[in-house]
C-alpha atoms as a PDB file:
ATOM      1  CA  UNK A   1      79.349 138.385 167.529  1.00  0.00           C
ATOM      2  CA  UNK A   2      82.388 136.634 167.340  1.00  0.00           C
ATOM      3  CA  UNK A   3      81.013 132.995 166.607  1.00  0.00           C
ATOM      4  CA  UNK A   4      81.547 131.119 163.742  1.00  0.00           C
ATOM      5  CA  UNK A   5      78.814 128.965 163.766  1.00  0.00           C
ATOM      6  CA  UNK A   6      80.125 126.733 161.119  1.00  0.00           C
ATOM      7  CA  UNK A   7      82.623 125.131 163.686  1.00  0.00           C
ATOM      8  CA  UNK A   8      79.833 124.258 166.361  1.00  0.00           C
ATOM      9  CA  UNK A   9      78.932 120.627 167.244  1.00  0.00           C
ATOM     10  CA  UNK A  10      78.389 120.699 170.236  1.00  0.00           C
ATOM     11  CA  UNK A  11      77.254 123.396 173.570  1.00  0.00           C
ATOM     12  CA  UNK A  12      78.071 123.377 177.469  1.00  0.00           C
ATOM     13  CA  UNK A  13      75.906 124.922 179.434  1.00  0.00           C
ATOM     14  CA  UNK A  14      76.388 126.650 182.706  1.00  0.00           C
ATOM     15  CA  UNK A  15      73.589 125.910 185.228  1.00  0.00           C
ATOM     16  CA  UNK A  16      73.222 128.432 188.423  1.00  0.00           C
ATOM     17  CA  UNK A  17      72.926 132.056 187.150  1.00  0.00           C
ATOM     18  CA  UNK A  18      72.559 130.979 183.569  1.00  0.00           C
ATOM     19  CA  UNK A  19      69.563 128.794 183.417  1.00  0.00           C
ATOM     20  CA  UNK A  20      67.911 129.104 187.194  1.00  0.00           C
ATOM     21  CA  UNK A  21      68.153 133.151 186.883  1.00  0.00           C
ATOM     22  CA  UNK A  22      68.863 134.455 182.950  1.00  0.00           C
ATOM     23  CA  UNK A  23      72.040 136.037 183.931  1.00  0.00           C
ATOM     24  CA  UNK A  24      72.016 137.622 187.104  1.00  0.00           C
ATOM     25  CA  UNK A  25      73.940 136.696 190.079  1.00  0.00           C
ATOM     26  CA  UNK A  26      72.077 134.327 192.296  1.00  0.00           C
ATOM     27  CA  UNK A  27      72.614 136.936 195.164  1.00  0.00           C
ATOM     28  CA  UNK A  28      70.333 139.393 193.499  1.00  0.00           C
ATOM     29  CA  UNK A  29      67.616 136.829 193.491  1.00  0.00           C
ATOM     30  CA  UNK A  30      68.465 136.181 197.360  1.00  0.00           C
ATOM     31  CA  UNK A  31      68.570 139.823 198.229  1.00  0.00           C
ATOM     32  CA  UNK A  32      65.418 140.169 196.419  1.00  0.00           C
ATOM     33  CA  UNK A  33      64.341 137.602 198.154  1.00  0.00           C
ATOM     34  CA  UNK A  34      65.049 138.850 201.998  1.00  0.00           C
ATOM     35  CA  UNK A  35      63.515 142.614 200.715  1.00  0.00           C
ATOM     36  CA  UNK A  36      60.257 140.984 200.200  1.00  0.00           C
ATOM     37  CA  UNK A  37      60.290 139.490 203.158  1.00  0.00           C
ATOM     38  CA  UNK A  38      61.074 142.327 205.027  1.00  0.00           C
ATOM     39  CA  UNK A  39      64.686 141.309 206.518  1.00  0.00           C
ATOM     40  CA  UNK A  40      65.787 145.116 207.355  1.00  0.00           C
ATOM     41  CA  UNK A  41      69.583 144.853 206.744  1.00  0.00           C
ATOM     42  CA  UNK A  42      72.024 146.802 204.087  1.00  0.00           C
ATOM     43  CA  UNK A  43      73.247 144.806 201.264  1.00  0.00           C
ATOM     44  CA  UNK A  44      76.942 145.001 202.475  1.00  0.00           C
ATOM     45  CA  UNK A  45      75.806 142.819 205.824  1.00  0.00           C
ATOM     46  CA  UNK A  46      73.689 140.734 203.284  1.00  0.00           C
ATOM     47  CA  UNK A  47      76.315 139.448 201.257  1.00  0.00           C
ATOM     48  CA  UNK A  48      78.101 138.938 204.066  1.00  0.00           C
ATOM     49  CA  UNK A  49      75.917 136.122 204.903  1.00  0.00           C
ATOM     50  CA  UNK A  50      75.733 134.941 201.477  1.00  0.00           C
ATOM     51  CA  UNK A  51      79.451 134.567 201.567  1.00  0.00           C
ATOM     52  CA  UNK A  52      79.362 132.923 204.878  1.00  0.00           C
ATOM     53  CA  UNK A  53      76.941 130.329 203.603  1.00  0.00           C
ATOM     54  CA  UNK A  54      78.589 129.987 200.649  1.00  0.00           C
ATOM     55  CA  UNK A  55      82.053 128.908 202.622  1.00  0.00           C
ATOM     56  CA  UNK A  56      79.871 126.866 205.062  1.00  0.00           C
ATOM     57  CA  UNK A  57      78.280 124.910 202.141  1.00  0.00           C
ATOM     58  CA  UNK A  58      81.814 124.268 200.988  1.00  0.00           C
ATOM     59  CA  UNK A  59      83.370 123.138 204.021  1.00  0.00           C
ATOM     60  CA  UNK A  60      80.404 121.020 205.350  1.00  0.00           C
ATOM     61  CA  UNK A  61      78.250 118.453 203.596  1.00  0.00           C
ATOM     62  CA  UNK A  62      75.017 119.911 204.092  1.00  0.00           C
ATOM     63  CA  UNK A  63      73.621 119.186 200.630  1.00  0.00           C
ATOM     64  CA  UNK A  64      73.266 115.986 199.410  1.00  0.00           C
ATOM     65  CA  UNK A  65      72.409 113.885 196.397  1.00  0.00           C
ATOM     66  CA  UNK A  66      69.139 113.409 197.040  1.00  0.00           C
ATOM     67  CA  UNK A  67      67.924 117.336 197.790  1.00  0.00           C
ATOM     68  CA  UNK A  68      66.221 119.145 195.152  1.00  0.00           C
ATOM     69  CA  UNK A  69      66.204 123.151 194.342  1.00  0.00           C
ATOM     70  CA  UNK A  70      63.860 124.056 197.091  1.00  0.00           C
ATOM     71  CA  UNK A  71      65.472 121.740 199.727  1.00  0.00           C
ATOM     72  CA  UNK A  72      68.816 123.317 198.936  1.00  0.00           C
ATOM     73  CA  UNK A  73      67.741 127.118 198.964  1.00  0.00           C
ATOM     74  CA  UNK A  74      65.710 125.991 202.911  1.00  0.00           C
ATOM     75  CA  UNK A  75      69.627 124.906 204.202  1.00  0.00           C
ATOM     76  CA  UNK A  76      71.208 127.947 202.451  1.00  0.00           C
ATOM     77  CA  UNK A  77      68.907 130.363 203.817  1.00  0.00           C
ATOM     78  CA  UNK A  78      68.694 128.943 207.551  1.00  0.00           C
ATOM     79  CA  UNK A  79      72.400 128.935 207.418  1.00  0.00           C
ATOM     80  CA  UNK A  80      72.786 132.798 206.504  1.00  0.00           C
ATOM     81  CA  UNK A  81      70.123 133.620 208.776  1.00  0.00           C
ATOM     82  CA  UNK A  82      71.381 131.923 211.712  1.00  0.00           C
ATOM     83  CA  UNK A  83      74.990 133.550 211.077  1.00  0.00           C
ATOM     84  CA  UNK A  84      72.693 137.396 210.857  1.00  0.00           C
ATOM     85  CA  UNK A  85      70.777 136.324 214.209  1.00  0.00           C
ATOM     86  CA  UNK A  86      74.702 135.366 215.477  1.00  0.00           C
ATOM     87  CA  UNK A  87      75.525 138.787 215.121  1.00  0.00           C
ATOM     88  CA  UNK A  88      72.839 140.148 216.736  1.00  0.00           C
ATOM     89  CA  UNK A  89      71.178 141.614 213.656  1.00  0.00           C
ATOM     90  CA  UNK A  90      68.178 139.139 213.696  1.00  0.00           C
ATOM     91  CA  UNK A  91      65.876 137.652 215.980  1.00  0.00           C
ATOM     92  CA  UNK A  92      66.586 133.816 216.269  1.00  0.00           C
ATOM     93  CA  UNK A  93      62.775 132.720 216.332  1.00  0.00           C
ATOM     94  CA  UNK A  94      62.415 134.259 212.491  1.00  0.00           C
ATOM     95  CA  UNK A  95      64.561 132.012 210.995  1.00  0.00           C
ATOM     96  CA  UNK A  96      62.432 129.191 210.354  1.00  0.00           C
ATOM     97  CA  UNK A  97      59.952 130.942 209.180  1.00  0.00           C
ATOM     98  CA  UNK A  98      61.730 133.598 206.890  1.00  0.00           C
ATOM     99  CA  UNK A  99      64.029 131.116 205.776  1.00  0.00           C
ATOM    100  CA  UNK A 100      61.038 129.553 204.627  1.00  0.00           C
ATOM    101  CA  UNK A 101      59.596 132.118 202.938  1.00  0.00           C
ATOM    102  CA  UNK A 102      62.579 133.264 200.934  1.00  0.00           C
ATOM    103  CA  UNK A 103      63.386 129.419 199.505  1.00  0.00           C
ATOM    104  CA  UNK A 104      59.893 129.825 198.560  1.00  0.00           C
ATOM    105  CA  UNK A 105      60.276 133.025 196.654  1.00  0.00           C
ATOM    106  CA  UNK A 106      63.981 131.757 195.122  1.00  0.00           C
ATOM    107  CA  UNK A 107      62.345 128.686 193.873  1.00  0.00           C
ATOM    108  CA  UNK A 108      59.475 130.327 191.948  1.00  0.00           C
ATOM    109  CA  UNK A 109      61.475 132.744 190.700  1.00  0.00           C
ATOM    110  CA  UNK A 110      64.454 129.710 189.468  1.00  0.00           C
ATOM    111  CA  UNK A 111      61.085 127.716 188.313  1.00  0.00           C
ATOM    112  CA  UNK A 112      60.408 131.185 185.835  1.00  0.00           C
ATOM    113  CA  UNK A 113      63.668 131.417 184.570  1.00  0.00           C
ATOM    114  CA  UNK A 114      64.049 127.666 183.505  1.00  0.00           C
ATOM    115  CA  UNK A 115      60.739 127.880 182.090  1.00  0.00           C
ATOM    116  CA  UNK A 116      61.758 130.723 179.803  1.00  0.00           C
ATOM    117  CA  UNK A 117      65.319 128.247 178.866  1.00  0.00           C
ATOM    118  CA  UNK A 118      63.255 124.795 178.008  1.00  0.00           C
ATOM    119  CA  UNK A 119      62.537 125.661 174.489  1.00  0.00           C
ATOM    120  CA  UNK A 120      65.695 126.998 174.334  1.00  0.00           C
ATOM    121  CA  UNK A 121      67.052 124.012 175.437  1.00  0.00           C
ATOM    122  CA  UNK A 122      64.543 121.587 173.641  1.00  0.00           C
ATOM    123  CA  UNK A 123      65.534 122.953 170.031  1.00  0.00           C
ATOM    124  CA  UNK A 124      69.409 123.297 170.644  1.00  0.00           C
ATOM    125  CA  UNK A 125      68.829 119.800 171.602  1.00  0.00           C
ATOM    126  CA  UNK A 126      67.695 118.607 168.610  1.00  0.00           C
ATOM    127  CA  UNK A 127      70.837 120.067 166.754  1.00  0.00           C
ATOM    128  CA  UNK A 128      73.846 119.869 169.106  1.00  0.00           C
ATOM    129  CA  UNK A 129      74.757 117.426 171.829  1.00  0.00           C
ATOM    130  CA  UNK A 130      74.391 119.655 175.503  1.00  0.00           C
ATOM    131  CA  UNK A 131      76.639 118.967 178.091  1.00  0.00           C
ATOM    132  CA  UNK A 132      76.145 120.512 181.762  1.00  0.00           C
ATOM    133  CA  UNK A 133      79.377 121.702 183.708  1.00  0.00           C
ATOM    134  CA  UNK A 134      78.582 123.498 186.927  1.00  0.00           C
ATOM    135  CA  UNK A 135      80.206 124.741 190.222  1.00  0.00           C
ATOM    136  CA  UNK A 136      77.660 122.891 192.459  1.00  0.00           C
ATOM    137  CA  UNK A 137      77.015 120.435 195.836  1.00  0.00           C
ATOM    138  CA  UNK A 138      76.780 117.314 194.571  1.00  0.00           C
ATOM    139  CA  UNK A 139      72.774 117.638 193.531  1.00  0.00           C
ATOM    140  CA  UNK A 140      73.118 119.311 190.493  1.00  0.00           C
ATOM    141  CA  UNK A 141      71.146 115.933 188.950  1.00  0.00           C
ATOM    142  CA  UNK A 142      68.413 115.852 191.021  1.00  0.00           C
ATOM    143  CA  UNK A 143      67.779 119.349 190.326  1.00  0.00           C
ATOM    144  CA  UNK A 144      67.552 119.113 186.932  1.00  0.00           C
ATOM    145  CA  UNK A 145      65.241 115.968 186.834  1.00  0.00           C
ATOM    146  CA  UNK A 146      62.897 118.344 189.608  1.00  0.00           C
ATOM    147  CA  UNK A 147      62.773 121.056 187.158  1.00  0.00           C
ATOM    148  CA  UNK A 148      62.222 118.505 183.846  1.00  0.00           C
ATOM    149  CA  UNK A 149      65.299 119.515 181.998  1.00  0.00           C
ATOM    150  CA  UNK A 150      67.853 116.517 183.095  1.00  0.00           C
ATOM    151  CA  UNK A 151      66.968 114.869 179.691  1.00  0.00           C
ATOM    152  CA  UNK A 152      68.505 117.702 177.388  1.00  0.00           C
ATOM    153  CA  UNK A 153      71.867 116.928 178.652  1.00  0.00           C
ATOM    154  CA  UNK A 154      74.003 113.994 177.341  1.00  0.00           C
ATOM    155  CA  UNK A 155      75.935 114.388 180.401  1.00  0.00           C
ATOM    156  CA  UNK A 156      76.911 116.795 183.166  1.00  0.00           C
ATOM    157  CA  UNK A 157      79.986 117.554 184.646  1.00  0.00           C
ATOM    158  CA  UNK A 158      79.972 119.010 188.472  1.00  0.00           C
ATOM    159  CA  UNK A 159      82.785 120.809 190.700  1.00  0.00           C
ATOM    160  CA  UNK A 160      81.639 118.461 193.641  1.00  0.00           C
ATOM    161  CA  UNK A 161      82.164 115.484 191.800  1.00  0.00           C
ATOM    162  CA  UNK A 162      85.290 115.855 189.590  1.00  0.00           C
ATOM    163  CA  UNK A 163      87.185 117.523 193.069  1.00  0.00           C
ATOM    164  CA  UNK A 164      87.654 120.851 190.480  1.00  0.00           C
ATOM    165  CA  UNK A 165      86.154 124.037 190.488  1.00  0.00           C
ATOM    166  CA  UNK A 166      85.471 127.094 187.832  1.00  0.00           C
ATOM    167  CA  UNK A 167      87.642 129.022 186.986  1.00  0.00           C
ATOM    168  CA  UNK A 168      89.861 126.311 186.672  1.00  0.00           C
ATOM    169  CA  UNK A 169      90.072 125.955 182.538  1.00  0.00           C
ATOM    170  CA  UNK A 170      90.202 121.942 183.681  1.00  0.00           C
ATOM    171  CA  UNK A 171      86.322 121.839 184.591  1.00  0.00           C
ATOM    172  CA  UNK A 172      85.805 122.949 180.660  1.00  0.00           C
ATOM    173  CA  UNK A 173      88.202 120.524 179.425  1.00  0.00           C
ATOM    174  CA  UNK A 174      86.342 117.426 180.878  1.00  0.00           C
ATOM    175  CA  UNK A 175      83.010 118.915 179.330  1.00  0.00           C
ATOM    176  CA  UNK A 176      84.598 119.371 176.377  1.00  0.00           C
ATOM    177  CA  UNK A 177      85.690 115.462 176.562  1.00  0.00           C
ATOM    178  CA  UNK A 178      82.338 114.683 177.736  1.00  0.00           C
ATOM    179  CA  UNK A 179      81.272 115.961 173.762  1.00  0.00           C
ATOM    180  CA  UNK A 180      83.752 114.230 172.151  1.00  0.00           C
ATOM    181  CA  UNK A 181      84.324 117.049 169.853  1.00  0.00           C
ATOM    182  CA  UNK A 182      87.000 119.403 169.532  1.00  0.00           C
ATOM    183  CA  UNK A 183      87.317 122.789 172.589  1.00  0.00           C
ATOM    184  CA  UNK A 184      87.073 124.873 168.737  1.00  0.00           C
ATOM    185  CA  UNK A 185      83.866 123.057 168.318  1.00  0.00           C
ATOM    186  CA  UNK A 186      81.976 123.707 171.542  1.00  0.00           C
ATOM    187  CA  UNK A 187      80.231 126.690 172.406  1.00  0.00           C
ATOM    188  CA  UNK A 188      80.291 127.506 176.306  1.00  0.00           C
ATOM    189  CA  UNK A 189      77.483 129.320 177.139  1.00  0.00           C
ATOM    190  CA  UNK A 190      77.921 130.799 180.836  1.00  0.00           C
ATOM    191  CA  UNK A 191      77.116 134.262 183.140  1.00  0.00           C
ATOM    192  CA  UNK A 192      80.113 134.452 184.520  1.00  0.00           C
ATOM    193  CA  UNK A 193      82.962 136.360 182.844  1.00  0.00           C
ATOM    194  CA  UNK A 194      85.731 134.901 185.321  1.00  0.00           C
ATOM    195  CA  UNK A 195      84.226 131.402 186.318  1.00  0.00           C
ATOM    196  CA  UNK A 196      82.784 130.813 182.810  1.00  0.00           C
ATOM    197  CA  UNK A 197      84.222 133.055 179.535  1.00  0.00           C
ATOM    198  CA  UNK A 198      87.865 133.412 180.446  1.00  0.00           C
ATOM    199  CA  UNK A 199      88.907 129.440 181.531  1.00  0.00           C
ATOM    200  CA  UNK A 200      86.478 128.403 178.326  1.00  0.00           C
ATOM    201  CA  UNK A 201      88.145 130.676 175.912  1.00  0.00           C
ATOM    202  CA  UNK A 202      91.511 130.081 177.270  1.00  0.00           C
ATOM    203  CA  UNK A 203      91.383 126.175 176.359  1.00  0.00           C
ATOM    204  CA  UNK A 204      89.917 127.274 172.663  1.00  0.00           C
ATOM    205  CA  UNK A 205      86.052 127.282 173.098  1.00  0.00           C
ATOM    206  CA  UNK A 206      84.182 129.283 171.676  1.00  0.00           C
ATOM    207  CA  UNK A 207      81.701 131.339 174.109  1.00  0.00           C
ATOM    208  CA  UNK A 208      78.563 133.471 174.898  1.00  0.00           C
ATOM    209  CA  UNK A 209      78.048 135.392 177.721  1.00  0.00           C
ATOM    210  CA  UNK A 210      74.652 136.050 179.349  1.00  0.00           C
ATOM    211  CA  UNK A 211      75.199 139.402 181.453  1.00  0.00           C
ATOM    212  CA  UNK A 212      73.311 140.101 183.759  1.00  0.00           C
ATOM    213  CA  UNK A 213      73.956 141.736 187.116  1.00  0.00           C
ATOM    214  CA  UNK A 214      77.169 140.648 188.512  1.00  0.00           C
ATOM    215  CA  UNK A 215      78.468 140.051 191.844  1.00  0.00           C
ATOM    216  CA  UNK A 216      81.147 143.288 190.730  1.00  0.00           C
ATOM    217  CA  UNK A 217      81.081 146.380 189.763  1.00  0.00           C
ATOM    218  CA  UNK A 218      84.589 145.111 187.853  1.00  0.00           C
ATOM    219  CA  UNK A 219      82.300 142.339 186.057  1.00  0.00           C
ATOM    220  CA  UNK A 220      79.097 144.720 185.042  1.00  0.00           C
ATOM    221  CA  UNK A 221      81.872 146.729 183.455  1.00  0.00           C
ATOM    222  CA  UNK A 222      83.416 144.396 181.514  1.00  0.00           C
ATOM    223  CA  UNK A 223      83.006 143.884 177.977  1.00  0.00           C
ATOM    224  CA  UNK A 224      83.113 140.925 175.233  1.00  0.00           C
ATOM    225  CA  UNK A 225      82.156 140.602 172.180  1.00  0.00           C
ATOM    226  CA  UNK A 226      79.554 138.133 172.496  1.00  0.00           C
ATOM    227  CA  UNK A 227      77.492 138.868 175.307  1.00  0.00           C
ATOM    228  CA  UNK A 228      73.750 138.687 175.561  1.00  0.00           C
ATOM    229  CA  UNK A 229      70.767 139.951 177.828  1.00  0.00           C
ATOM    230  CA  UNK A 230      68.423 136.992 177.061  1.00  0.00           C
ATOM    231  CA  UNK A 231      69.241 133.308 176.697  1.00  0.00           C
ATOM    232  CA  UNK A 232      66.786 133.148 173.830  1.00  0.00           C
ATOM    233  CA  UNK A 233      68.826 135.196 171.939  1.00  0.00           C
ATOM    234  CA  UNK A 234      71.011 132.425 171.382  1.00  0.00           C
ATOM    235  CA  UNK A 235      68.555 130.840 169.195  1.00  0.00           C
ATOM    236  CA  UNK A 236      68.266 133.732 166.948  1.00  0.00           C
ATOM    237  CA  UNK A 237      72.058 133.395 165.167  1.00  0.00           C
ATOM    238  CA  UNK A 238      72.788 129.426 166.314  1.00  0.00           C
ATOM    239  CA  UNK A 239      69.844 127.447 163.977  1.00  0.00           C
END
């Protein structure tokens, strides 16, 4: 590792595919997802409609403040269902139901994974000041208070708010200001290597990567010096 520890005051945390999935790509948990519910499509027309929804989301307000986890992943997953059953690939009256199903499924298995991060979260806590900066709709807050972790962070900092969005190295610097500390003194803790390592360490942060499975083959092949599998790994060198 490539940390020195000594310097730390303070940690930002990444939310979606750090905490809600230790590491992985939040499409993996989707296409997971539609496999156990039996939507018969290859992954290729699958992320498709991930990408779809994922340009929808940004171009219309469907999410709102008030929506939790499970009320996002039900609009997500009727809007990538309705654009497979627009292309003829599914059969219109399903997508209540499946879409149903599937935010069900995502939810449990983001309800797992944050489960496994509160006592990671609780005793970094207790040392270090946590800040949250995430590329999310607007909700991020509400989420957090839904899944009981809202009061670990001293403040959060969200692309839908602040008008910026990773990778831009800006996003880190308003988290960093959100500290008050120095970027040399914060540790970024993220699982993306372009949306979270490389804008982090490029305004001085120090960082740790949680790799998972990526949304490339050019990011699973990527290497760093501090990368680890498990986000309670970080409390085996950090106390």
């Amino acid at each position: 590792m490539n940390i020195d520890i000594t310097k730390v005051k303070g940690i930002i945390f990444d939310y979606g595919g750090t905490l809600d999935s230790g590491g992985d790509h939040w499409s993996e948990v989707i296409w997971s997802a539609w496999q156990k519910a039996g939507i018969a499509v290859e992954k290729p027309v699958f992320r498709e409609a991930y990408v779809y929804a994922e340009r929808e989301l940004a171009r219309v307000r469907h999410i709102l403040p008030a929506h939790d986890f499970h009320d996002m992943l039900g609009i997500k997953m009727n809007i990538e269902l309705q654009w497979l059953a627009q292309q003829g690939l599914f059969p219109p009256e399903q997508i209540e139901p499946k879409a149903a199903e599937t935010a069900d499924y995502c939810y449990e298995a983001a309800k797992a994974s944050i489960a496994k991060a509160v006592p990671v979260l609780e005793a970094l806590s207790q040392k270090y000041p946590l800040v949250l900066v995430s590329n999310f709709y607007g909700n991020v807050s509400t989420v957090l208070e839904d899944f009981g972790i809202r009061k670990y962070f001293k403040g959060i900092v969200e692309s839908a708010v602040m008008g910026i969005r990773k990778p831009d190295p800006r996003i880190f610097e308003h988290g960093v200001k959100a500290l008050g500390i120095l970027p040399s003194q914060t540790l970024v803790i993220g699982d993306s290597y372009r949306k979270d390592i490389v804008p982090a360490e490029s305004i001085g942060c120090q960082v740790l990567w949680l790799k998972g499975k990526g949304w490339t083959a050019e990011e699973d092949a990527q290497l760093h010096p501090n990368i680890i599998s498990d986000l309670g790994q970080v409390l085996d060198f950090i106390q």
